[in-house]
C-alpha atoms as a PDB file:
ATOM      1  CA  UNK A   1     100.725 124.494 111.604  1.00  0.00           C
ATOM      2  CA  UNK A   2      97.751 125.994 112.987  1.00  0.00           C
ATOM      3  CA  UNK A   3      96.072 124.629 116.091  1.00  0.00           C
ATOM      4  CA  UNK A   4      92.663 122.651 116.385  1.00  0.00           C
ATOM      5  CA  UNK A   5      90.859 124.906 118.710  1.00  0.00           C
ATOM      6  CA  UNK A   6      92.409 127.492 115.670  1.00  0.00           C
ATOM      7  CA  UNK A   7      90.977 125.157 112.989  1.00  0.00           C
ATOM      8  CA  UNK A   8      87.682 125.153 114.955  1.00  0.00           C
ATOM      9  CA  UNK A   9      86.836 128.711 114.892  1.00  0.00           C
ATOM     10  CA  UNK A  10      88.257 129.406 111.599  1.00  0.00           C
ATOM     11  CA  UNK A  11      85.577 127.069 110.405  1.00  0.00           C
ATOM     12  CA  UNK A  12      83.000 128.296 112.505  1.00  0.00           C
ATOM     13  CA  UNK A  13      83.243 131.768 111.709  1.00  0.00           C
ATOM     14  CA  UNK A  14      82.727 130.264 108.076  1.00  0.00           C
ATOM     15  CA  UNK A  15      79.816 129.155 108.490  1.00  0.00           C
ATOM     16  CA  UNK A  16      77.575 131.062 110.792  1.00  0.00           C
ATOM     17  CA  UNK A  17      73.959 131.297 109.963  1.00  0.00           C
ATOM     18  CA  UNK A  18      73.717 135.386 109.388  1.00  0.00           C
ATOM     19  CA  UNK A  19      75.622 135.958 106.305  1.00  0.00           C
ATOM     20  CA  UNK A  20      76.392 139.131 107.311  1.00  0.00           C
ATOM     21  CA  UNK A  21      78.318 138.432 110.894  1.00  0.00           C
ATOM     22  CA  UNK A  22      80.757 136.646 108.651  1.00  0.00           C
ATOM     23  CA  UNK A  23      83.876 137.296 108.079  1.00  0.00           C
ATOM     24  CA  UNK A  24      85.159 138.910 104.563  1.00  0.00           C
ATOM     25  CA  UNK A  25      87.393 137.300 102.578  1.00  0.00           C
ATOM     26  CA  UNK A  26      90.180 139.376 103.523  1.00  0.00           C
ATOM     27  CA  UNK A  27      89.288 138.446 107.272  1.00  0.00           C
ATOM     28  CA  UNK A  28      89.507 135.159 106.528  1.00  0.00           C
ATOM     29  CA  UNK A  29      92.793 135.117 104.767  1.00  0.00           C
ATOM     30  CA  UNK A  30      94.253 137.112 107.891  1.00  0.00           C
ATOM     31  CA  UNK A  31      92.810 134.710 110.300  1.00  0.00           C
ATOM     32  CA  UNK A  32      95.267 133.515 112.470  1.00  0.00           C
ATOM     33  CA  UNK A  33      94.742 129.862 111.264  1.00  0.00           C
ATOM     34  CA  UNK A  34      95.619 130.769 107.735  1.00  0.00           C
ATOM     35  CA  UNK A  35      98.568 132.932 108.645  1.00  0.00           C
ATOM     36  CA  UNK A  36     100.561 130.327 110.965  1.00  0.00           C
ATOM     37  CA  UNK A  37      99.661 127.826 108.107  1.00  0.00           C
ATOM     38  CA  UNK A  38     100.818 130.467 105.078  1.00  0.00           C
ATOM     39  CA  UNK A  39     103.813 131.016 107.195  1.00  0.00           C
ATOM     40  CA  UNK A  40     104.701 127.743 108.038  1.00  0.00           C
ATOM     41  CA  UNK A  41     104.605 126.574 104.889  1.00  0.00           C
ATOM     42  CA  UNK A  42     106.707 129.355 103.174  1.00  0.00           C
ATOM     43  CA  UNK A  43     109.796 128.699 106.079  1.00  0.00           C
ATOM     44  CA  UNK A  44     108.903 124.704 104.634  1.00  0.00           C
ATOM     45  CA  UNK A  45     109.425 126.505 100.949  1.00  0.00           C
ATOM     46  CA  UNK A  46     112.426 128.232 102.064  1.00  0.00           C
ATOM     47  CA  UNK A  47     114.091 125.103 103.496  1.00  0.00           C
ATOM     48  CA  UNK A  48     113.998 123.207 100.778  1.00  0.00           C
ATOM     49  CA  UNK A  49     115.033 125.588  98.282  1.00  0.00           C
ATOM     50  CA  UNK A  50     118.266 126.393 100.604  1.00  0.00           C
ATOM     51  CA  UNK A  51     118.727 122.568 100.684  1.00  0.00           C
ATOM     52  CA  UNK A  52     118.501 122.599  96.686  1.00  0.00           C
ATOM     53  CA  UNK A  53     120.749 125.509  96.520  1.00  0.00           C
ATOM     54  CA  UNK A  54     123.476 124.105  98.888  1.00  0.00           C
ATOM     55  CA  UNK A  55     123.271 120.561  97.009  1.00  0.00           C
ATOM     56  CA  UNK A  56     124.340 122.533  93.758  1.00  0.00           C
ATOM     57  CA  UNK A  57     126.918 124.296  95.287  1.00  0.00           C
ATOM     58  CA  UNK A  58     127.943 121.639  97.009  1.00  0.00           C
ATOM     59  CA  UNK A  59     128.078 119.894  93.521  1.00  0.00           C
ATOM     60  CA  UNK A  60     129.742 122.749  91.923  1.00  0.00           C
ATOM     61  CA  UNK A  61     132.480 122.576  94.281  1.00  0.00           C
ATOM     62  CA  UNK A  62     132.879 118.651  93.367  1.00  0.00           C
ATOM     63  CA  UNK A  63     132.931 119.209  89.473  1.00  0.00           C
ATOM     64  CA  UNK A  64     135.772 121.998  90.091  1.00  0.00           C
ATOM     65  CA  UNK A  65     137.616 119.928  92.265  1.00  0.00           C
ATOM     66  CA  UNK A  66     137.727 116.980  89.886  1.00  0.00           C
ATOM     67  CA  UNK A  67     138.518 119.663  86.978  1.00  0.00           C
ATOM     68  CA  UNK A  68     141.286 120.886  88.826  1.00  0.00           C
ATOM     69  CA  UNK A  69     142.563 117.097  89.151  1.00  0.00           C
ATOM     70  CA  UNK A  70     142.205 116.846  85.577  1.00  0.00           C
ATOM     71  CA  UNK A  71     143.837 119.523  84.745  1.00  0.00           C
ATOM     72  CA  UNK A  72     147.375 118.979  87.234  1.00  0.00           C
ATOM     73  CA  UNK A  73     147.143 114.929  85.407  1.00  0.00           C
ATOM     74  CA  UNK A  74     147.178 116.732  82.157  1.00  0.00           C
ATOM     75  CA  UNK A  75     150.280 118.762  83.437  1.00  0.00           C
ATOM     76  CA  UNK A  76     152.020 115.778  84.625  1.00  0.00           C
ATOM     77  CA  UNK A  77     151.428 114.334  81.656  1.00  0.00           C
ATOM     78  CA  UNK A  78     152.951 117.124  79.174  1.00  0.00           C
ATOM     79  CA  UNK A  79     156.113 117.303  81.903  1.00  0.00           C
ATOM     80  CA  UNK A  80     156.430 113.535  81.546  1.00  0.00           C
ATOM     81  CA  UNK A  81     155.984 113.684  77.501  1.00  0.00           C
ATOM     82  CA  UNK A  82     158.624 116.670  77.675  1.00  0.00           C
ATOM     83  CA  UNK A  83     161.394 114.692  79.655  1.00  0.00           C
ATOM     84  CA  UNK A  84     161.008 111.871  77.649  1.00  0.00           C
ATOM     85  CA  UNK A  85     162.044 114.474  74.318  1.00  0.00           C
ATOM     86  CA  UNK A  86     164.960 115.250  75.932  1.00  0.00           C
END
């Protein structure tokens, strides 16, 4: 996140006295305060939503594997039924 002494002059440059030495809007929201803080926050954003996305994946992976254990039990289970018709 951004620095104090950052912090410090972001907020100064707020408020000074002279309304016209400050900054514009879109000076303020390209202050280097805000953009360390904007960016910091989105790779924070980005983390978590790769941490949600491997979690399902990781969960997909799990459901298939049981599905494919189902489905070789259910195999077994029709050869077994079939030798015992013989």
């Amino acid at each position: 996140m951004g620095t104090y002494g950052g912090f410090v002059r972001f907020i100064k440059s707020i408020f000074k006295e002279d309304p016209k030495k400050r900054p514009t809007v879109e000076k303020l929201l390209k202050h280097k305060f805000l953009a360390d803080y904007v960016e910091e926050e989105r790779i924070r954003e980005l983390t978590e939503e790769e941490k949600r996305l491997l979690a399902e994946e990781e969960e997909r992976k799990r459901l298939a594997e049981l599905e494919s254990l189902r489905l070789e039990e259910e195999r077994k289970r029709k050869e077994r039924e079939a030798a015992r018709r013989k």
